[in-house]
Structures are given as C-alpha cells and as structure tokens.
Protein backbone atom coordinates (compact mmCIF):
# COMPACT_ATOMS: atom_id res chain seq x y z
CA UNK A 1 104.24 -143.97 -98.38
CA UNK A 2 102.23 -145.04 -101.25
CA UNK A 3 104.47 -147.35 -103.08
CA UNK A 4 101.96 -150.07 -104.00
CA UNK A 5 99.45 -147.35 -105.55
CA UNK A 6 102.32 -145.55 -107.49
CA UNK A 7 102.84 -149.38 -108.86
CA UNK A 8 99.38 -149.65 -110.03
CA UNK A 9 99.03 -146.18 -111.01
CA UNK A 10 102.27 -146.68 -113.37
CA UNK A 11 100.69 -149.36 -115.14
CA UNK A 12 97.39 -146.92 -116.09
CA UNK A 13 99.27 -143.77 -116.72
CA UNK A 14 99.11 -142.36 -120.87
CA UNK A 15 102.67 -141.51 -122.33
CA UNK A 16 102.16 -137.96 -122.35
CA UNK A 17 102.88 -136.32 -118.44
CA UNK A 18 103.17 -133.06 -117.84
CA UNK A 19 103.49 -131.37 -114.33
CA UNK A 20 99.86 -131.13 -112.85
CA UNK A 21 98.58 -128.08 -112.62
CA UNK A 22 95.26 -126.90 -110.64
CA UNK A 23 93.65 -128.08 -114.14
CA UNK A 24 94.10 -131.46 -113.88
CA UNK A 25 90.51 -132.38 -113.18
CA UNK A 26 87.94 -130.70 -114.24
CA UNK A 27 84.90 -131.19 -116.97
CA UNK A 28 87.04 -131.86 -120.30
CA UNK A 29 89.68 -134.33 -121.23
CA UNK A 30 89.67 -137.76 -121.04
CA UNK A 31 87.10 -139.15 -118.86
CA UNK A 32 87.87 -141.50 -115.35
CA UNK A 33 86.19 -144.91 -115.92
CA UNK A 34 84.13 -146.07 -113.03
CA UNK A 35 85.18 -149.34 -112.28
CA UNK A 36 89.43 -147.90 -112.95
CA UNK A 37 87.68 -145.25 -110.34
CA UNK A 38 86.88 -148.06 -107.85
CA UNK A 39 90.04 -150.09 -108.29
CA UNK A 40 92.05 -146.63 -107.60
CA UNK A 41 90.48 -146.01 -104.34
CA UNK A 42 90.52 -149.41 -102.80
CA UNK A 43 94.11 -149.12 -103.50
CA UNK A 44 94.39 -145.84 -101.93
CA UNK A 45 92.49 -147.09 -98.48
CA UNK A 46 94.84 -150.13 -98.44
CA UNK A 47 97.81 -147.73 -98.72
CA UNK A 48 96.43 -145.64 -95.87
CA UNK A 49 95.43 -147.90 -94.14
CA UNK A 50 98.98 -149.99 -94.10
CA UNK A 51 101.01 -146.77 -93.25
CA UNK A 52 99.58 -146.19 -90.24
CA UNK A 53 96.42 -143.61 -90.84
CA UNK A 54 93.49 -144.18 -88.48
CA UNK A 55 90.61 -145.73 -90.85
CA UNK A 56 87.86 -142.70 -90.27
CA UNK A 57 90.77 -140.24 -91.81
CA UNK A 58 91.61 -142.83 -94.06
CA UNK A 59 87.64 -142.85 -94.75
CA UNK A 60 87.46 -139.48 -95.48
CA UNK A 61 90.12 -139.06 -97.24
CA UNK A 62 89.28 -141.83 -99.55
CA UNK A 63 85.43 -140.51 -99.95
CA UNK A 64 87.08 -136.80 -100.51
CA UNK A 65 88.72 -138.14 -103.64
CA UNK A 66 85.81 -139.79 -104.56
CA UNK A 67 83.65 -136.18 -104.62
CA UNK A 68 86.64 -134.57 -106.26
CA UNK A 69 86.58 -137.51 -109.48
CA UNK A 70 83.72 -139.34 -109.99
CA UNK A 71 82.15 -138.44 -113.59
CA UNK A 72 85.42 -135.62 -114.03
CA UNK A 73 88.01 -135.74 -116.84
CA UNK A 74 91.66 -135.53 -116.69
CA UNK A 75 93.84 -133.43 -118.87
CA UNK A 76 94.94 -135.12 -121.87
CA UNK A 77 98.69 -133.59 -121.01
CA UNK A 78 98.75 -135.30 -117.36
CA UNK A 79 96.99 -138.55 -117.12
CA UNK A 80 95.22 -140.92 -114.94
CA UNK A 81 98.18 -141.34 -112.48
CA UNK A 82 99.41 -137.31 -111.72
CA UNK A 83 95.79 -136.35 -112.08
CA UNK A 84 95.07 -139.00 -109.08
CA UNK A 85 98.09 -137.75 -107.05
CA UNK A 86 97.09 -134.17 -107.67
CA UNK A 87 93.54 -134.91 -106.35
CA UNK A 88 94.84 -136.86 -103.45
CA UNK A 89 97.79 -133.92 -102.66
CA UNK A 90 94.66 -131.30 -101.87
CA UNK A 91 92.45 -134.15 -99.70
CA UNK A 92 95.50 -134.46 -97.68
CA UNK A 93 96.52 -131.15 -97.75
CA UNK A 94 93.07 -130.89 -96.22
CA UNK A 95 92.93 -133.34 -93.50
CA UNK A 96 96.40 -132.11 -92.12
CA UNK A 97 94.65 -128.13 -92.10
CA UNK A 98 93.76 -127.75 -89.08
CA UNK A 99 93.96 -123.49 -87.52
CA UNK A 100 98.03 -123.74 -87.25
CA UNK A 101 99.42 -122.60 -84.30
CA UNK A 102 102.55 -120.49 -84.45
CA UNK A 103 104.83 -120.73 -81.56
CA UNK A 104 107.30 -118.28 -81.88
CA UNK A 105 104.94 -115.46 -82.96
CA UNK A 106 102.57 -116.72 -80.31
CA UNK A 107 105.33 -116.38 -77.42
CA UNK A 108 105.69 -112.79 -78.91
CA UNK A 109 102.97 -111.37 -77.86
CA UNK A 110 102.23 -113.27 -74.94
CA UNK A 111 101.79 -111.91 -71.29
CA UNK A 112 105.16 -112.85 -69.84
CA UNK A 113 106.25 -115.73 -67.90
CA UNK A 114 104.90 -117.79 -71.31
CA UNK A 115 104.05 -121.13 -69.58
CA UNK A 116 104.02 -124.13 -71.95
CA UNK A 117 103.27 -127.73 -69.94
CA UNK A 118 104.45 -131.10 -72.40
CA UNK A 119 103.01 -134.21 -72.08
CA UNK A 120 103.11 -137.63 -73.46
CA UNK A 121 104.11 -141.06 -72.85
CA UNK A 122 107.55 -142.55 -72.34
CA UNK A 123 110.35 -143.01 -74.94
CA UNK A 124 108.88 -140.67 -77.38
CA UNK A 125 111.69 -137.48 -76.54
CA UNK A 126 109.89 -135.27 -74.81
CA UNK A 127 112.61 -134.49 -72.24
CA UNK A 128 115.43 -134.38 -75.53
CA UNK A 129 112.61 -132.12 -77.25
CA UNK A 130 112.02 -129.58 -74.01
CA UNK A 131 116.01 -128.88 -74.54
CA UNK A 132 115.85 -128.23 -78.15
CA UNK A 133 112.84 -125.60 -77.81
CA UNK A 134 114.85 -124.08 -74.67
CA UNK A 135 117.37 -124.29 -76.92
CA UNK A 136 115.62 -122.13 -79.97
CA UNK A 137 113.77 -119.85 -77.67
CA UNK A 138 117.27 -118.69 -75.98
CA UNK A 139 118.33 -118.30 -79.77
CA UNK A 140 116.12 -115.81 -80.75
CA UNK A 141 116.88 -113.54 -77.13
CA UNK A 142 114.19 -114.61 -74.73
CA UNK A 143 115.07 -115.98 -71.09
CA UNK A 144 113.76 -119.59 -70.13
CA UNK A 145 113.00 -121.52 -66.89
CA UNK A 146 112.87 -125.16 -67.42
CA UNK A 147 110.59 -126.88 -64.72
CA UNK A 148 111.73 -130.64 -63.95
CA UNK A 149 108.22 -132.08 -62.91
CA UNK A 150 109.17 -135.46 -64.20
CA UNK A 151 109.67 -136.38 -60.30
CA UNK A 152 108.98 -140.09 -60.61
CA UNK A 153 111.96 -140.89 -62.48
CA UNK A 154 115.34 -139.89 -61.49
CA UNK A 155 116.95 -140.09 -64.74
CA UNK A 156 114.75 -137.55 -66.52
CA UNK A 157 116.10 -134.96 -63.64
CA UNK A 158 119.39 -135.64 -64.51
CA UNK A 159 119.33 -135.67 -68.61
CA UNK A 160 117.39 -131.85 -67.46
CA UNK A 161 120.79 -130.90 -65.65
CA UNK A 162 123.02 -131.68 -68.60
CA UNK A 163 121.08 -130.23 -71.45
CA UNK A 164 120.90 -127.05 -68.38
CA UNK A 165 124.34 -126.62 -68.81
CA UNK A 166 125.02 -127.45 -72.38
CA UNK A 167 122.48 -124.72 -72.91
CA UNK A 168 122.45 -122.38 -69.89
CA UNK A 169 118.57 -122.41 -69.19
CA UNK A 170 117.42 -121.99 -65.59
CA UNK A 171 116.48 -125.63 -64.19
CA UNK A 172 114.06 -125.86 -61.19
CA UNK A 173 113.95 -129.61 -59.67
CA UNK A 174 113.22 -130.98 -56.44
CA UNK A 175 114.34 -134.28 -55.31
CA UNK A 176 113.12 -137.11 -57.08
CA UNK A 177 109.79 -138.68 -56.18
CA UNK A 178 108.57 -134.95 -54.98
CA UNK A 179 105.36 -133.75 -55.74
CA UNK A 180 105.31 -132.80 -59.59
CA UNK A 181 103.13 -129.62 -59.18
CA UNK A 182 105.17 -128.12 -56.59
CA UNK A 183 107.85 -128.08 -59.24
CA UNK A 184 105.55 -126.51 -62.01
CA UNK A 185 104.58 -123.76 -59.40
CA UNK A 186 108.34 -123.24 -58.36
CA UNK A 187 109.20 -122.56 -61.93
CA UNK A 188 106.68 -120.38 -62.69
CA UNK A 189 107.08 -118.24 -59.49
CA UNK A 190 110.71 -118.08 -60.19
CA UNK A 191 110.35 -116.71 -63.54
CA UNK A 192 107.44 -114.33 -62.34
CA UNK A 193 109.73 -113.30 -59.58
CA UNK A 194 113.44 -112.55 -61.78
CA UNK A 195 111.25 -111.38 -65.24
CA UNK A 196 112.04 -115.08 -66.94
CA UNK A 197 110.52 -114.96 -70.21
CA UNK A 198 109.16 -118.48 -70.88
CA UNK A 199 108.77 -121.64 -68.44
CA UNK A 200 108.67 -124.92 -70.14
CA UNK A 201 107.08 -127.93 -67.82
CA UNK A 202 108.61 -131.41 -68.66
CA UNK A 203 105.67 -133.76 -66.91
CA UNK A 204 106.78 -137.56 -65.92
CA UNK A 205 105.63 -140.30 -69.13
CA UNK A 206 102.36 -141.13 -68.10
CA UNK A 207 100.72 -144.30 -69.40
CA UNK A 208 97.13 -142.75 -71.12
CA UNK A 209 95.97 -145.83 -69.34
CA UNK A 210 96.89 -144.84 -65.61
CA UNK A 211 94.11 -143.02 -64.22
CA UNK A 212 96.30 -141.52 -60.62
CA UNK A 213 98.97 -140.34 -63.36
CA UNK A 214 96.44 -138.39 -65.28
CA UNK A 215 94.86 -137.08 -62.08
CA UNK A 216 98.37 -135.86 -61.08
CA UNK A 217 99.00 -134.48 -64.35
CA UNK A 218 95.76 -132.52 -64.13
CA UNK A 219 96.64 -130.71 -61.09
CA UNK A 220 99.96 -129.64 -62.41
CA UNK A 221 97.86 -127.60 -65.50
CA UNK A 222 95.53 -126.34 -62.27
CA UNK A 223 98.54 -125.21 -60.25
CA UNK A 224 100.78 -123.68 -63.12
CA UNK A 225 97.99 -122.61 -65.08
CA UNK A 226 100.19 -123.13 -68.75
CA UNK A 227 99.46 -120.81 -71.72
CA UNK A 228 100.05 -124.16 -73.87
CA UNK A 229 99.43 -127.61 -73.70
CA UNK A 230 101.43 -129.56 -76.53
CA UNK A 231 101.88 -133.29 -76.80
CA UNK A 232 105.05 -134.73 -78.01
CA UNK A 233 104.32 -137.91 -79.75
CA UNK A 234 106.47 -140.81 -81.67
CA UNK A 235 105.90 -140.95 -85.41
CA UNK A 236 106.92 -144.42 -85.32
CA UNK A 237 104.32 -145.11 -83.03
CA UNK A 238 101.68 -145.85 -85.51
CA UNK A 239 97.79 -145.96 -84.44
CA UNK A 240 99.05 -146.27 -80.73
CA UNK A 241 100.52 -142.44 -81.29
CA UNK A 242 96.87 -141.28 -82.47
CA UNK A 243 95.07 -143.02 -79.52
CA UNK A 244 96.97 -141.68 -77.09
CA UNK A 245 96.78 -138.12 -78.06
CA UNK A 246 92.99 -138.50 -78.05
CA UNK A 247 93.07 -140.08 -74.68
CA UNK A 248 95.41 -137.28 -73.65
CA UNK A 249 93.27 -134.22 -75.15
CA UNK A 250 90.52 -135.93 -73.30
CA UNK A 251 91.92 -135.54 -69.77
CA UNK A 252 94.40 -132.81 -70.23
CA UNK A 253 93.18 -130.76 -73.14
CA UNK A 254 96.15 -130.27 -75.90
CA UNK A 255 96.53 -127.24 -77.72
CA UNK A 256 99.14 -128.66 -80.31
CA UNK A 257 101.41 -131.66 -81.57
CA UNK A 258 105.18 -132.00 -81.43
CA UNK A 259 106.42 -135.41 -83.48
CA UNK A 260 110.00 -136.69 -82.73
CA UNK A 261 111.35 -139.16 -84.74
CA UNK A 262 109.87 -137.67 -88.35
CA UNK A 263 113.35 -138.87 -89.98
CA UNK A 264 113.04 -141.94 -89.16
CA UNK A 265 108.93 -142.41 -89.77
CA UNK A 266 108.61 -144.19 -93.39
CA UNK A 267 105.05 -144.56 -93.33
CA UNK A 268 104.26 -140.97 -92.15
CA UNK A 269 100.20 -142.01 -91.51
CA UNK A 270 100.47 -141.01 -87.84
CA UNK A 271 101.39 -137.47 -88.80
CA UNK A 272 98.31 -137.17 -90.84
CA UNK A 273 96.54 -138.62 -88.27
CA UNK A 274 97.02 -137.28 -85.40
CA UNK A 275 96.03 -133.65 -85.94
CA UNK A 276 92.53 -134.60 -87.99
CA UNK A 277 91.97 -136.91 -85.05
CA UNK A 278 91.93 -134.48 -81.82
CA UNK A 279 91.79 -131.31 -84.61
CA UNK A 280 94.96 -129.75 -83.44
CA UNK A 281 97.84 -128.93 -85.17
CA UNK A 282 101.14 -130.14 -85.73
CA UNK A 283 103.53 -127.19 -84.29
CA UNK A 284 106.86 -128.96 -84.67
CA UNK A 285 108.49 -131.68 -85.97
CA UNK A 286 111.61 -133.39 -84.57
CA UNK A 287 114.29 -134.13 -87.46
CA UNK A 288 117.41 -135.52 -85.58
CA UNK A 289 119.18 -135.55 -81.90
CA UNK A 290 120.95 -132.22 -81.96
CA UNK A 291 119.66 -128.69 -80.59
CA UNK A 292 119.30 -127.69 -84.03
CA UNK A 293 117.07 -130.43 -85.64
CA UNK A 294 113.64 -129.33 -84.78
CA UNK A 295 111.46 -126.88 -86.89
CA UNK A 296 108.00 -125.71 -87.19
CA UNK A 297 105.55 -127.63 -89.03
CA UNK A 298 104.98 -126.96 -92.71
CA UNK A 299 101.42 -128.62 -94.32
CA UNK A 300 103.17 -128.59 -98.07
CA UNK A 301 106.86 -129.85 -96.36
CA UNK A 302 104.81 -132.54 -94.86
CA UNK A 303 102.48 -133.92 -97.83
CA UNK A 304 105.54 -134.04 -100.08
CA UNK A 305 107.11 -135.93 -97.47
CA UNK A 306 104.20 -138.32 -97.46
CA UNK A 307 103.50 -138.54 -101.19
CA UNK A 308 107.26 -139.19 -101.87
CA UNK A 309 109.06 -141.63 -104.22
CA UNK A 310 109.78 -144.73 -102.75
C-alpha cells in the first residue's frame, strides 16, 4: 500500500533496526527534524490518498501522526523509518476501531428467527456472499431460510437455487419481478412458523442514486423488521465503495460492512475507509469464491495487510 513512502523512508533509515516496540517514540533518543517531519507526512497523505482512502480519514490520519511525533525522539535501536511505521500502525489501528460487531456470538443469543437484510449495489457479490454465510451458519448447527427479494432480476433467483442445493438452505422466491417485501415477509413467517433459526434477505443491486429503489428497499426493512443491516461492498471499488455506503446508511441505516474481493484489493484504502466513514464496522471479509473463503474481520489481520511489503 505504501510503496512510495517505504522508498523514501529507506533512504532516511540509521543502520541499526531493531523490531519496534511500544518504545519507539517517546521523549529520548534521537530527535525527528521538523522539516524530515513535514516531508514524511506529505508523503504519507499522497500514499493515502493514491490507494483509495477518502481525504478527511486520510486527514486525520495524517494530523494523528503529526500529535503522536512532532518534538518526540526515536529510539536509537529502531530509527526514523520503523519508528514512523510504528506510529502510523496505531493511527490506523485507530481509524479502523470502530465498536466491532460479532456475528456469530451475536446470532447466539439472539431472539430466534435472526433476521439479517444485505444490501449494496450490483457486481460487488452480495448474492455469492449470502451463500457463503448460509453456508457457515449451517456449519456451526443452526437452521437458515434464505429470502430471494432480489425480484427485479431473474438471474439472482436462479444463482439463489443453486447455491440452495449445493448447500441445503431453505430458499423462499416468488416469481421474478414480484414485490420484494412480500418475499422478505414470506421468509421470515416461514422460519417463525417451522422454528428456522436465521433468515438472510438478499435485496435486488440498487443504484445509491435511484430514489424508487431505495424507497422499495426501505419498506422491505419495515415489513421484515431485520435484526441486522450489513452492506456488502467491493474493495476494488475505491472512493465509489465509501460513498455509497454513506448514501446507503443514510436511507437504510447499516449496522456493519462485508468486503468481497479483499484478495484481490492492492490498495486496501477503501477498507480503512469505509468503516471511519459511516462508523461501522467491518464484520467480514470475502477472501476467494468458495463457501469457505470468508472470515470475520480482524483490525491487526487487516493493518498488516495494509502496511505490507510491496
């Protein structure tokens, strides 16, 4: 994510490196020059900036680091460039903690049927993702009800019917172009009516931009009432990713993130993003197109990810 900074950082570092401990900065050692100061974080809100984080996180993040160096010294054992990294690990580390929200402990204690509506725009896997939670959730002994309220498109019905039987969840559809809250109520009464565990709402890939869509989606969260709210959205998407979740939390309210396509996502700045932006967390991240390749977000698994070589 930051190869340019590492680059420049290189060039400044002192022989001596040692791994950075949490006494990397502090009030002896060598002493950060201003003006190498000011040259390290214009570099750092350039590298932000260029993988994809929204400028006011990028802003704060910048102005964290900033609080956390200005007249401090660095070890003599670490140097200029691990004490930087070490500083910027913990502002990250803190724009990406938000309150976590864990699902699998959450749908353990929940009132049963657990009703959990997912929205989000076209092409970003949220019908691919919907499978791999039914998927997990079956795992670990609970019963699901998948609802197919993606009604406007005919093809999201059907990928629904094969990842039912591939998986052997319970899939309640109508016809396509039906009403998509009549779904969402079928599925929920169905699972309130045969002790179903957990119903999980696929909703049709609204544009954030298409005011009827939104409407509709809002009465499906009237009529089936969910417990959670998450938004599945594209890593590779860039700033486009963090303005629509914002647009969606605006009209739908979210309660949490999913991002698919984490393998693939070199830059990584919509991740950080996305959760300091609408301050909600991350609760999964996609990894790859089988059931298995989708796991619960982890704030440490995340900024290594981000702060890795290359």
């Amino acid at each position: 994510m930051f190869k340019s900074l590492r680059e420049r950082l290189a060039g400044w570092k002192e022989e001596a490196e040692a791994d950075v401990t949490s006494g990397a900065i502090g009030d002896s050692g060598k002493k950060i020059k201003e003006d190498k100061l000011e040259e390290v974080l214009y570099d750092l809100e350039i590298a932000l900036l260029e993988s994809d984080v929204a400028f006011p996180v990028a802003k704060e993040i910048v102005d964290r680091l900033a609080d956390d160096l200005k007249g401090k010294r660095i070890a003599r054992d670490v140097g200029l460039a691990k004490g930087v990294e070490a500083a910027l690990r913990d502002a990250i580390t803190e724009a990406l903690s938000v309150p976590p929200l864990d699902f699998f402990a959450l749908l353990g204690k929940a009132p049963r049927p657990f009703v959990v509506m997912f929205v989000g725009v076209n092409g970003t896997g949220k019908t691919t993702t919907i499978a791999k939670l039914a998927y997990h959730i079956q795992k670990k002994g609970h019963t699901c009800v998948v609802a197919a309220a993606d009604t406007f498109r005919a093809g999201a019905i059907e990928q629904l019917e094969k990842h039912a039987e591939a998986i052997g969840f319970k899939l309640i559809k109508h016809k396509a172009g039906a009403d998509p809250a009549a779904v969402a109520f079928d599925a929920v009464e169905h699972a309130r009516a045969r002790g179903r565990d957990v119903v999980l709402i696929d909703t049709a890939g609204r544009m954030q931009t298409n005011q009827n869509l939104m409407d509709q989606m809002k009465k499906i969260k009237r009529v089936a009432k969910p417990n959670l709210t998450l938004y599945i959205g594209d890593a590779l998407a860039g700033n486009d990713a963090i303005e629509q979740a914002k647009q969606f939390h605006e009209a739908v309210g979210i309660d949490g993130i999913i991002l698919t396509k984490i393998d693939a996502d070199a830059k990584g700045g919509a991740a950080l993003s996305m959760a300091k932006t609408i301050g909600k967390p991350i609760v999964f991240v996609n990894l790859g197109q089988t059931y298995e390749d989708i796991r619960p977000f982890d704030t440490k698994w995340m900024v290594d990810r981000l702060l890795a070589e290359g």
